[in-house]
Protein backbone atom coordinates (compact mmCIF):
# COMPACT_ATOMS: atom_id res chain seq x y z
CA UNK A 1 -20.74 -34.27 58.17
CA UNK A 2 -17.15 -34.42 59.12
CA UNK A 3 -16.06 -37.29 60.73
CA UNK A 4 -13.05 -37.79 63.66
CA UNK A 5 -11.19 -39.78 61.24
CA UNK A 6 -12.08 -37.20 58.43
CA UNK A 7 -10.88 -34.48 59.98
CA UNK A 8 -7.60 -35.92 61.40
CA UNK A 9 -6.87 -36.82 57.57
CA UNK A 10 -8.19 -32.87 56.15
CA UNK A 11 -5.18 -31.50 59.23
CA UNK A 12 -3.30 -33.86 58.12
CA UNK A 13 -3.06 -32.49 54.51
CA UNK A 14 -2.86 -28.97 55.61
CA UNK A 15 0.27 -29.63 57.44
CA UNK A 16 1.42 -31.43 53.92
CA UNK A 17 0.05 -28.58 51.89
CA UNK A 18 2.40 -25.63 54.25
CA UNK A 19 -1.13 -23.71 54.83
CA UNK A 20 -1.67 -23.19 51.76
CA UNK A 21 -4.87 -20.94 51.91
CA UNK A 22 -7.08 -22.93 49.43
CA UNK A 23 -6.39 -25.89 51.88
CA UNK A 24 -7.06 -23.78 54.94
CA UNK A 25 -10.39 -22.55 53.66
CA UNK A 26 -11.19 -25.91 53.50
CA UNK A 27 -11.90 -27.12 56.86
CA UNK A 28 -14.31 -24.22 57.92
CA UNK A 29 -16.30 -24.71 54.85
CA UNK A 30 -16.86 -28.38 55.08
CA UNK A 31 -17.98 -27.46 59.12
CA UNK A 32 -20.39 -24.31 58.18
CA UNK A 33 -21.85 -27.16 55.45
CA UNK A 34 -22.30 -29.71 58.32
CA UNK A 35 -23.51 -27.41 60.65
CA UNK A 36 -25.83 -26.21 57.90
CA UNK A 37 -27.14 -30.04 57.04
CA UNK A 38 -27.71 -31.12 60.87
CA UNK A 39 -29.86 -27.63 61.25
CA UNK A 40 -31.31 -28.49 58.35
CA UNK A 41 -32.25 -32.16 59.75
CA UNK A 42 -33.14 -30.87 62.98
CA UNK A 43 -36.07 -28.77 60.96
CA UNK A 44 -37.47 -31.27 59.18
CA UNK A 45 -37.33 -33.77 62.03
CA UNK A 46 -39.08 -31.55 64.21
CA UNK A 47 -41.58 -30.37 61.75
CA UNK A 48 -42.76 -34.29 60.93
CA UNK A 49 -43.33 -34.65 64.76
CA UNK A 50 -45.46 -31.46 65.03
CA UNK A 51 -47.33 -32.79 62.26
CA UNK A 52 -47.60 -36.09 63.81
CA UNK A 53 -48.43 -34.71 67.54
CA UNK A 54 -50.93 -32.87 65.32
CA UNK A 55 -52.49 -36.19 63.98
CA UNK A 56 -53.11 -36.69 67.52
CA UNK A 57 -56.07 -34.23 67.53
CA UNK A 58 -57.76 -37.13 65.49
CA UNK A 59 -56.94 -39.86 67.87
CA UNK A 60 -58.33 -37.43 71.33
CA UNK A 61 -61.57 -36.84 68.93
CA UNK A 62 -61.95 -40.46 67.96
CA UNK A 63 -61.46 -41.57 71.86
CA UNK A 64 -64.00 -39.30 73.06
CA UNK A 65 -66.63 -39.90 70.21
CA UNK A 66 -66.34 -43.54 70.69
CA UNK A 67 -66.38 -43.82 74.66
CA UNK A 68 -69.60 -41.47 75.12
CA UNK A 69 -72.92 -41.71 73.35
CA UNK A 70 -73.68 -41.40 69.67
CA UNK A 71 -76.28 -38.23 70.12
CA UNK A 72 -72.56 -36.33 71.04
CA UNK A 73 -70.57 -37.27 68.58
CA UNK A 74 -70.85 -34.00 66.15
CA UNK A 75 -70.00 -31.90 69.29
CA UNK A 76 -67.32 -33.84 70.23
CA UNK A 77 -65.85 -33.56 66.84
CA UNK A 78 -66.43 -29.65 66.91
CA UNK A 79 -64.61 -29.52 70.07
CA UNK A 80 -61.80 -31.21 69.25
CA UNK A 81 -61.33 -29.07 65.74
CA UNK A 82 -62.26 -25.80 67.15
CA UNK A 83 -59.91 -26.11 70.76
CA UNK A 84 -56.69 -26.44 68.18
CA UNK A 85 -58.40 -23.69 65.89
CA UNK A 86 -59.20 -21.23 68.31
CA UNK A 87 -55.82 -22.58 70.17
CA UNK A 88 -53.35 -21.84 67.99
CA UNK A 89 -54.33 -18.33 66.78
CA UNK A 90 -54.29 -17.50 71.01
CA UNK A 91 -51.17 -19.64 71.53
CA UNK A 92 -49.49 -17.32 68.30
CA UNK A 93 -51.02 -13.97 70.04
CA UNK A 94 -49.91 -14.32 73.78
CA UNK A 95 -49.68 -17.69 74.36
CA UNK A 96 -46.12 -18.61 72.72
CA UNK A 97 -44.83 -14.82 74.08
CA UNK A 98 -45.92 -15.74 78.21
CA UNK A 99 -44.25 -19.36 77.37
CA UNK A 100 -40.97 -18.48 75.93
CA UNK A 101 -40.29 -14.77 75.90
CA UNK A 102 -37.37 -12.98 78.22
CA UNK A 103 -38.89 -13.81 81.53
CA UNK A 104 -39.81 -11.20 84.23
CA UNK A 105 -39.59 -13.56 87.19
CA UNK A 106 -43.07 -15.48 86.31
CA UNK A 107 -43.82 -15.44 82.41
CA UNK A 108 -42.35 -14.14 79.26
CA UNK A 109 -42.69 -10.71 78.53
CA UNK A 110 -41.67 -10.51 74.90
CA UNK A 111 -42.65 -12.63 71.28
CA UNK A 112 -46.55 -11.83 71.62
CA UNK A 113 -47.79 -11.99 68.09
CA UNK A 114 -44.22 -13.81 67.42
CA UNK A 115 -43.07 -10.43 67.38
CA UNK A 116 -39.08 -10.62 66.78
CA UNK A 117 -38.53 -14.10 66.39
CA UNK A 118 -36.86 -14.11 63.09
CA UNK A 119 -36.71 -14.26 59.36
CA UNK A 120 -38.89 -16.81 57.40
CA UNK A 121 -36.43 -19.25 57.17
CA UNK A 122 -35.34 -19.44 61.11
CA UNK A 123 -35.01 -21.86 63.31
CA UNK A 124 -37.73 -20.32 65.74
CA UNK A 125 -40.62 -20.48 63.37
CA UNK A 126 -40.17 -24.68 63.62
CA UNK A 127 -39.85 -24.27 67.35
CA UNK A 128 -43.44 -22.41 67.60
CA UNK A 129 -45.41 -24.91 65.28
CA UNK A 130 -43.94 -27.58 67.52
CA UNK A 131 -44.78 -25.70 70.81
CA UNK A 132 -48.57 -24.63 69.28
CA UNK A 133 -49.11 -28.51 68.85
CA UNK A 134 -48.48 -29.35 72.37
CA UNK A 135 -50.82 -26.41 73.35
CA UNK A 136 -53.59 -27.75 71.88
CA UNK A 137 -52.86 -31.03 73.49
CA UNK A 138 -53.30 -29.15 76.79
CA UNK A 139 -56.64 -27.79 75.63
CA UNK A 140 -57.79 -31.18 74.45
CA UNK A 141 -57.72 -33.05 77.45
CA UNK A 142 -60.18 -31.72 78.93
CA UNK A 143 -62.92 -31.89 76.57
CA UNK A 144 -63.00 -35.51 77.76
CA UNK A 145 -63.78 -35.47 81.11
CA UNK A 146 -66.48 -32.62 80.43
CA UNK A 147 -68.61 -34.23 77.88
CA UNK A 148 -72.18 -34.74 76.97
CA UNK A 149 -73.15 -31.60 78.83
CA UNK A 150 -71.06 -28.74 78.24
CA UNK A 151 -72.44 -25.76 76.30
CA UNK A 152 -70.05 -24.86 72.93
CA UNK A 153 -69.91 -21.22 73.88
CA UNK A 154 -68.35 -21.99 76.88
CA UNK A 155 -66.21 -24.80 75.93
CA UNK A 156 -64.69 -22.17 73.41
CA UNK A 157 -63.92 -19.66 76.40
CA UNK A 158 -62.23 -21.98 78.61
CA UNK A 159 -60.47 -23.71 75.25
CA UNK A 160 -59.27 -20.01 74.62
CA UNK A 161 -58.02 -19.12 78.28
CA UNK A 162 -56.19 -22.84 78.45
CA UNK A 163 -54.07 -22.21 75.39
CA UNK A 164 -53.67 -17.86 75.68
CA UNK A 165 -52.89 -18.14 79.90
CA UNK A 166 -52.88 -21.14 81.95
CA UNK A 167 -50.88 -23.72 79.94
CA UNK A 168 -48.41 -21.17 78.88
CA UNK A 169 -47.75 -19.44 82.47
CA UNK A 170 -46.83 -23.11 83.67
CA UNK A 171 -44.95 -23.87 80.79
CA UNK A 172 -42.64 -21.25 81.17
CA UNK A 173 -41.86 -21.87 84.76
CA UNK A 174 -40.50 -25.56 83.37
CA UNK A 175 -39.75 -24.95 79.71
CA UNK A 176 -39.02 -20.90 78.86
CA UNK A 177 -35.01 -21.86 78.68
CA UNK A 178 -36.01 -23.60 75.37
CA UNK A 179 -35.90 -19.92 74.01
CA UNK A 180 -35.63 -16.75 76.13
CA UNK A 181 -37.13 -17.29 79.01
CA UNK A 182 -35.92 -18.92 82.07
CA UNK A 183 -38.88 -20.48 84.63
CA UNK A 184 -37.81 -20.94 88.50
CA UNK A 185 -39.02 -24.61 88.42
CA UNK A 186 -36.21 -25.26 85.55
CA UNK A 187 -33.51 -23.36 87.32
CA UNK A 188 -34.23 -25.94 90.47
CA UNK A 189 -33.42 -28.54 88.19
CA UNK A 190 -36.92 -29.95 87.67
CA UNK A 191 -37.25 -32.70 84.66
CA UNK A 192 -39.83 -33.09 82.69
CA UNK A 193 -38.83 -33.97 79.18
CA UNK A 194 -41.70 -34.04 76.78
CA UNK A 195 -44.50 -32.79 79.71
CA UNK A 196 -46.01 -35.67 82.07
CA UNK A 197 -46.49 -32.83 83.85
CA UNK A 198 -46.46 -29.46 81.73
CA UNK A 199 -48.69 -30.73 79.21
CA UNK A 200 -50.73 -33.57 80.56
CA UNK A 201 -50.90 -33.01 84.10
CA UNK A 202 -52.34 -29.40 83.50
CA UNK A 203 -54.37 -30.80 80.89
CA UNK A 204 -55.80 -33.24 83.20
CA UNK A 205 -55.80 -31.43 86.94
CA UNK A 206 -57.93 -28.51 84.36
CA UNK A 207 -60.43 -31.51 83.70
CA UNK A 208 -60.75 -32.35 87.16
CA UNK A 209 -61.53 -29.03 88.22
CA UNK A 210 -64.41 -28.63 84.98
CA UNK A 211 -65.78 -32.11 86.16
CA UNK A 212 -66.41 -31.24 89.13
CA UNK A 213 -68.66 -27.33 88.34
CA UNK A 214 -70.49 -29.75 85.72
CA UNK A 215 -71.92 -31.92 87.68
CA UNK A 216 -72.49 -35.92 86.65
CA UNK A 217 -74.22 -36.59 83.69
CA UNK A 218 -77.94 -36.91 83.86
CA UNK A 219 -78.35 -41.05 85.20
CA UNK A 220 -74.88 -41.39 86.30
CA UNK A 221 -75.55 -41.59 89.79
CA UNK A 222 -78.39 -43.57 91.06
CA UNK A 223 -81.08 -42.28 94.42
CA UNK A 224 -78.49 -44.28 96.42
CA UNK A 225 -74.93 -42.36 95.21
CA UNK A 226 -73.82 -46.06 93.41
CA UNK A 227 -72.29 -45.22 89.95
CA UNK A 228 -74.31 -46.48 86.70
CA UNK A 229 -72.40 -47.06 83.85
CA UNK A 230 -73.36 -45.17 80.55
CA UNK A 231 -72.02 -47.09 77.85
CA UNK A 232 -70.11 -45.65 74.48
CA UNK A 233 -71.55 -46.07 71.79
CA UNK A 234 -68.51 -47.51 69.21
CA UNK A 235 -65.60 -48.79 71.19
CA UNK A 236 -63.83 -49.55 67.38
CA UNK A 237 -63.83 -45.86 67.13
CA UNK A 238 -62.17 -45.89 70.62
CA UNK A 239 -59.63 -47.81 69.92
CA UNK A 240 -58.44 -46.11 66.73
CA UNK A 241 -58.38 -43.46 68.70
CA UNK A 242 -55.71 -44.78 70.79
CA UNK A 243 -53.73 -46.32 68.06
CA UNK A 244 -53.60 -43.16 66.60
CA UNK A 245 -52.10 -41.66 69.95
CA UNK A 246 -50.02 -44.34 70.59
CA UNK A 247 -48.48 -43.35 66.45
CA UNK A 248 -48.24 -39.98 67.24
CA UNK A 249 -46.52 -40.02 70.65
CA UNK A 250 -43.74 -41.00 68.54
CA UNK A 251 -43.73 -37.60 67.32
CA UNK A 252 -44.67 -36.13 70.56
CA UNK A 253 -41.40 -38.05 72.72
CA UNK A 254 -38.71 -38.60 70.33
CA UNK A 255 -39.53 -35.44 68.91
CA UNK A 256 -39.10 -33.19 71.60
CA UNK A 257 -35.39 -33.96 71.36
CA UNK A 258 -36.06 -31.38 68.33
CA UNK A 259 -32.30 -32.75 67.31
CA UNK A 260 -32.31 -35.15 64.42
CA UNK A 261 -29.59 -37.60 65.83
CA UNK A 262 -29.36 -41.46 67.63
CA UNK A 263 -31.56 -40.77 70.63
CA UNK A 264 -34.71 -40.46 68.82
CA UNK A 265 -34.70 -44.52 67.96
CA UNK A 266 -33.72 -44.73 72.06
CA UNK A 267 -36.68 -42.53 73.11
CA UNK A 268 -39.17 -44.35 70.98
CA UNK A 269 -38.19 -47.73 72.32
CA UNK A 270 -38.45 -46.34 76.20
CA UNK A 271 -42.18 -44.48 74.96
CA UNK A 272 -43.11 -47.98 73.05
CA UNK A 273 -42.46 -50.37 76.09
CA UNK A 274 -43.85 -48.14 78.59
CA UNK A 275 -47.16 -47.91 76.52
CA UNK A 276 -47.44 -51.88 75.89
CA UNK A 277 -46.70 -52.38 79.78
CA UNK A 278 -49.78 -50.33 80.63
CA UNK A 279 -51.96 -51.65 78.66
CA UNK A 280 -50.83 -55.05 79.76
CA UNK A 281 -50.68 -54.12 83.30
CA UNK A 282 -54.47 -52.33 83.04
CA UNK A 283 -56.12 -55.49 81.18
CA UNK A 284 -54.38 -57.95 84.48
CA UNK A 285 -55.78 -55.79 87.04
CA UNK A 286 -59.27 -55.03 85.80
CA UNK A 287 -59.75 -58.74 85.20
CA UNK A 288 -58.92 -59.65 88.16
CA UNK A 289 -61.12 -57.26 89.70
CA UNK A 290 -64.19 -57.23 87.03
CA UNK A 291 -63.70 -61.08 86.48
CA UNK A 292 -63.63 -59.81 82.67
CA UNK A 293 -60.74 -58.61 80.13
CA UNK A 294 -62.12 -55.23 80.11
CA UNK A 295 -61.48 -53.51 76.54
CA UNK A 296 -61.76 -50.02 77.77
CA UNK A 297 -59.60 -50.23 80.80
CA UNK A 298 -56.93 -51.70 78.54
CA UNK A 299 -56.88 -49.04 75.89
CA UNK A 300 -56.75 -46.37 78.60
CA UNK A 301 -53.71 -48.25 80.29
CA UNK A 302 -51.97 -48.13 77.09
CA UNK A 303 -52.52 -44.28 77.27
CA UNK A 304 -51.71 -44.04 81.04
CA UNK A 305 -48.03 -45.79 79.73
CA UNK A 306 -47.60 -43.53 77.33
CA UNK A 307 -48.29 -40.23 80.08
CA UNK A 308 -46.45 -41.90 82.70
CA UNK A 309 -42.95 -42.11 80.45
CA UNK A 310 -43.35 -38.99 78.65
CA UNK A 311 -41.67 -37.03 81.58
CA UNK A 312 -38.27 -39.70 82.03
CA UNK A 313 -38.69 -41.03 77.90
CA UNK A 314 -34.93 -39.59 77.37
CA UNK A 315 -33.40 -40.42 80.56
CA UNK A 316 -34.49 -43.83 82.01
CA UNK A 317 -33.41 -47.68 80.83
CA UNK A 318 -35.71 -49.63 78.84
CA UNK A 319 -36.16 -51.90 82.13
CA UNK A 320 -37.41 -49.06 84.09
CA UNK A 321 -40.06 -47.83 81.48
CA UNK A 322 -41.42 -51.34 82.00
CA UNK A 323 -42.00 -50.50 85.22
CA UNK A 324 -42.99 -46.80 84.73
CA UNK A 325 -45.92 -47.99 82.14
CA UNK A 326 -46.58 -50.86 84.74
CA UNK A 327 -47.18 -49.05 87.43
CA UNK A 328 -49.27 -46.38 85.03
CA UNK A 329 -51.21 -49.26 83.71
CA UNK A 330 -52.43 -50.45 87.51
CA UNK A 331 -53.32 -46.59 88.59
CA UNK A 332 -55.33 -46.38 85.39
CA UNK A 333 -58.48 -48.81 86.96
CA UNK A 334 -57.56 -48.02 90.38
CA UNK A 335 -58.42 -44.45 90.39
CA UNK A 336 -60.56 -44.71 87.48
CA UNK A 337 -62.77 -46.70 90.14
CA UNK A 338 -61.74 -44.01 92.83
CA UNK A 339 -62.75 -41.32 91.03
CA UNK A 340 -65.97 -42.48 89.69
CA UNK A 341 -67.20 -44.15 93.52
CA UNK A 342 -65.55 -42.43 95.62
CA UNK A 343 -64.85 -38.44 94.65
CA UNK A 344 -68.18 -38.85 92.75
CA UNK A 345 -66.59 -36.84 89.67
CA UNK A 346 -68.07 -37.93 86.46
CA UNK A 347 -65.35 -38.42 83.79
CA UNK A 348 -67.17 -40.17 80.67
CA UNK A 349 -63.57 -40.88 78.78
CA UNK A 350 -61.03 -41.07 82.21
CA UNK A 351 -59.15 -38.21 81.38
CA UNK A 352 -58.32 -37.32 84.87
CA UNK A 353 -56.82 -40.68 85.29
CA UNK A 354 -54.92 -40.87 82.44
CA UNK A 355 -53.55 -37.39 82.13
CA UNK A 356 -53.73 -36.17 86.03
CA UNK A 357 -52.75 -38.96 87.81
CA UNK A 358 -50.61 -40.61 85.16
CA UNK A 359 -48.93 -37.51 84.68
CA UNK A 360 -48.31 -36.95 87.98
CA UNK A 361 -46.71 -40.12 88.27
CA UNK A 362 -44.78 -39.64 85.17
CA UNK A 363 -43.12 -36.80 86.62
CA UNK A 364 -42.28 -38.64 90.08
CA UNK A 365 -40.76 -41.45 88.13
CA UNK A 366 -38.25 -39.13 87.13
CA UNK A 367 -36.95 -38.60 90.35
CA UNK A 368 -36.76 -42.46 90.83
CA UNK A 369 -35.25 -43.92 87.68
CA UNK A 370 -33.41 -40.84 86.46
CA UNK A 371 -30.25 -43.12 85.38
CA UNK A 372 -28.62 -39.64 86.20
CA UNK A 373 -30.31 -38.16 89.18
CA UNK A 374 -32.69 -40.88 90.00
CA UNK A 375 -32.80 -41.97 93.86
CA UNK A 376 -32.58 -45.83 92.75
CA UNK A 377 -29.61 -44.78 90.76
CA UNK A 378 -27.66 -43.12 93.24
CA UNK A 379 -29.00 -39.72 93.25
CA UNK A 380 -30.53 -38.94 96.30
CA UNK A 381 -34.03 -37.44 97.48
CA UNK A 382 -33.20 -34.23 95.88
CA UNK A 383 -34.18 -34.74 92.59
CA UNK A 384 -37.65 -36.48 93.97
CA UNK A 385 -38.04 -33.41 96.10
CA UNK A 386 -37.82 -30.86 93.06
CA UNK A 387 -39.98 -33.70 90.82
CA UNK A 388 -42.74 -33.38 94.06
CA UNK A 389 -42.59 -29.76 94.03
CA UNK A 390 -43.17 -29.18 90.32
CA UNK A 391 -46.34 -31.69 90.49
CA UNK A 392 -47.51 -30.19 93.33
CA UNK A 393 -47.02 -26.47 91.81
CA UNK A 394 -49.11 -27.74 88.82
CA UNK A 395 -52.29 -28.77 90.84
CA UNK A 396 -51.98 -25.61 92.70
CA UNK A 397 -52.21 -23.79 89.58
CA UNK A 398 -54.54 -25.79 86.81
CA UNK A 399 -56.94 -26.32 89.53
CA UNK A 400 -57.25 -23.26 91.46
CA UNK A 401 -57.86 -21.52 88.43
CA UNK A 402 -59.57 -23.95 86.62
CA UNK A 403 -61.82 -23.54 89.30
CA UNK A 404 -62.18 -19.93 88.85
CA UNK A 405 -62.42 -20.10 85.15
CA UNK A 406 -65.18 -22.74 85.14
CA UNK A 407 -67.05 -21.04 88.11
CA UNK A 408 -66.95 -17.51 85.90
CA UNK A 409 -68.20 -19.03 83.03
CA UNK A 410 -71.17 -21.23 84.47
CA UNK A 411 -72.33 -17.51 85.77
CA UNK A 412 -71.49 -15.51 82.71
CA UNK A 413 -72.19 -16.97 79.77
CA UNK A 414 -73.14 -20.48 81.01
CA UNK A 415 -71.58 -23.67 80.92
CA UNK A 416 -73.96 -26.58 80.87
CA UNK A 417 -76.93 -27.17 78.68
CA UNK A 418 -80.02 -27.82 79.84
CA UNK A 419 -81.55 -30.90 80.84
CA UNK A 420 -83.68 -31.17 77.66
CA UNK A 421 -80.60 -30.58 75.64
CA UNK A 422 -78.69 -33.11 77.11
CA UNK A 423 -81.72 -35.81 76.93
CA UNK A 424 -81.71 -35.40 72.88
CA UNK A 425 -78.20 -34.93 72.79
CA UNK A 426 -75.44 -32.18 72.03
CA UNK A 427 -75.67 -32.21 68.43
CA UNK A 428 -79.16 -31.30 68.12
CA UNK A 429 -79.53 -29.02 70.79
CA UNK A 430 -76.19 -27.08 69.82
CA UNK A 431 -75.76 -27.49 66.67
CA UNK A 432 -78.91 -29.11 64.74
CA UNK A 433 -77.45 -31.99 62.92
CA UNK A 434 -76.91 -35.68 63.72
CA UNK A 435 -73.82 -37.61 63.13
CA UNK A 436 -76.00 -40.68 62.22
CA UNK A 437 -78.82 -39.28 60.27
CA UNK A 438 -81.94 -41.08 61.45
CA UNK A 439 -80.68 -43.02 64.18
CA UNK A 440 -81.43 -41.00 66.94
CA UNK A 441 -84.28 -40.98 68.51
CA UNK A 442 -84.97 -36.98 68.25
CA UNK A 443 -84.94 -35.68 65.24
CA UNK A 444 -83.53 -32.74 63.71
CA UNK A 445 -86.37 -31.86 61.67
């Protein structure tokens, strides 16, 4: 790469040299060779933190399978393969095209079956594995909140319609300038760097809404409405679920930059603080309240810190993603307890919390500590105002038709098992094995 000082020494010998045209040719040959190299890092950067937001797949199964019961755990672990499966062949057919193609107004119109976007060796092609990972993240979430009664058929339809429609419509309304689109919410100046919102809020409102056309799980809720507790079965396998997120939110942050240069170190230290001020912040609060250090409510504030600065990660001090996390960390319990007592809405794994409510917060925060736009940095209301109305326009969205989606499935082709499945347990009922082969009480011979 050419340096300032470099390149004042290469004009430099030019002027010695008369223009001499061996001399002159040099210059634009040593910049097409630099340009060449930081594409070239930009590729494999990006690539390594698609393939590390990928390893997150592993850390959402592990989460689930450890915070719900052990006669799930094989359908948790199909979910959670067959969402990015069936979620990346829909996000490659239409998915990818609504998201980033030349925009009509309200999607993309063009790129469906990645139709035009290039030879082998483009660009583009690293931009789409990037994008399909963050899809599937989408999907994902809200296998969580709807677990331990949802029929596979119909978790596969709604994983399909998240990744081929719903995720992708949003998506381009914030992100289609990426590539050739151009979304309204964008164009109003709305922030959301690596998706508080676009990714996790719409993962999580989408929960909220298939929590709710579930039902609670069979015992949740005692004759007098008061919330029982139903226990996971390996909180371990919990928590190396959420180390693994934690390690691959470093690919899912710094690498939305998609740039290999100095911010990615910057963006990592912003994602890591806000993350370790969560969990901090959640473990404080539910002892206080519980009168115990509560293990669960501490690895899901560690989570909430990581949603909450994923929107500002690029654009905030470290200082303020202290606070961000902090403030992610204490809304963790709080509406994890609000949810659960209050709304009634059985979420086994706190999904909504994390992803919904952390996101929207996340995406708020940006409108507060923006060091550019931010309204405790000088900026003004306006950039809160735009940060409200793109959280708000998600809800509106993920929910209303989540709620449609759900509803059409539960009378189509049905979306919760029966009570007798869901006494012996998801993986015999759908699909005749047992994760731990004679532990169970049912067998599945």
């Amino acid at each position: 790469m050419i340096t300032g000082k470099r390149f004042a020494v290469t004009l430099l010998l030019l002027a010695m040299l008369g223009g001499h045209a061996s001399a002159q040719e040099a210059v634009p040959a040593e910049i097409a060779a630099a340009e060449q190299l930081q594409i070239n890092l930009n590729t494999v950067w990006t690539c390594i933190a698609a393939f590390l937001v990928f390893f997150m797949q592993a850390g959402f199964a592990m989460v689930e399978a450890g915070f719900t019961r052990a006669k799930n755990a094989v359908n948790i672990l199909m979910k959670n393969l067959l969402d990015f499966a069936v979620g990346s062949i829909a996000f490659f057919l239409i998915g990818f095209g609504l998201m980033f193609g030349v925009s009509n107004g309200f999607c993309g119109t063009t790129l469906f079956a990645c139709a035009g976007l290039g030879s082998g060796a483009d660009w583009n092609w690293t931009f789409l594995i990037f994008q399909t990972v963050f899809a599937a993240t989408a999907a994902t979430i809200v296998s969580g909140a709807m677990a331990e009664r949802t029929k596979f058929a119909g978790y596969l339809a709604y994983s399909a319609i998240v990744s081929l429609f719903i995720y992708p419509i949003f998506g381009s309304w914030a992100w289609g300038g990426l590539l050739d689109g151009g979304g309204w919410l964008e164009n109003l100046g709305f922030l959301d760097f690596a998706g508080s919102t676009v990714v996790h809020s719409i993962g999580g409102w989408l929960a909220l809404a298939g929590a709710i056309v579930l039902g609670p799980r069979i015992g949740k809720y005692g004759p007098d409405g008061k919330p029982k507790a139903i226990l996971g079965h390996n909180l371990p396998l919990a928590a190396l679920g959420v180390f693994i997120l934690w390690f691959g939110w470093f690919g899912f942050n710094p690498g939305s930059t998609t740039t290999g240069n100095g911010s990615i170190g910057y963006i990592a230290v912003t994602t890591n603080l806000a993350a370790a001020a969560g969990a901090v912040m959640a473990l404080l609060v539910s002892w206080i309240i519980m009168k115990k250090p509560d293990t669960s409510m501490a690895l899901n504030g560690a989570l909430g810190g990581l949603v909450s600065i994923t929107a500002s990660c690029n654009g905030v001090s470290p200082v303020a993603a202290i606070v961000i996390g902090s403030v992610g960390g204490v809304l963790i319990v709080l509406s994890v307890f609000f949810i659960d007592s209050v709304l009634k809405v059985d979420d086994p794994v706190g999904a909504i919390s994390v992803h919904g409510v952390c996101g929207l917060w996340g995406t708020l925060a940006c409108g507060l500590f923006n060091l550019e736009s931010g309204l405790f940095y000088g900026g003004g209301l306006k950039q809160l105002a735009v940060q409200a109305l793109g959280a708000g326009a998600a809800f509106v969205w993920a929910f209303g038709l989540g709620l449609l989606v759900f509803l059409a499935i539960s009378k189509t082709i049905g979306l919760r098992v029966s009570p007798e499945e869901e006494l012996k347990g998801l993986d015999i009922g759908e699909h005749g094995m047992e994760a731990y082969s004679g532990f169970q009480i049912f067998s599945i011979m």
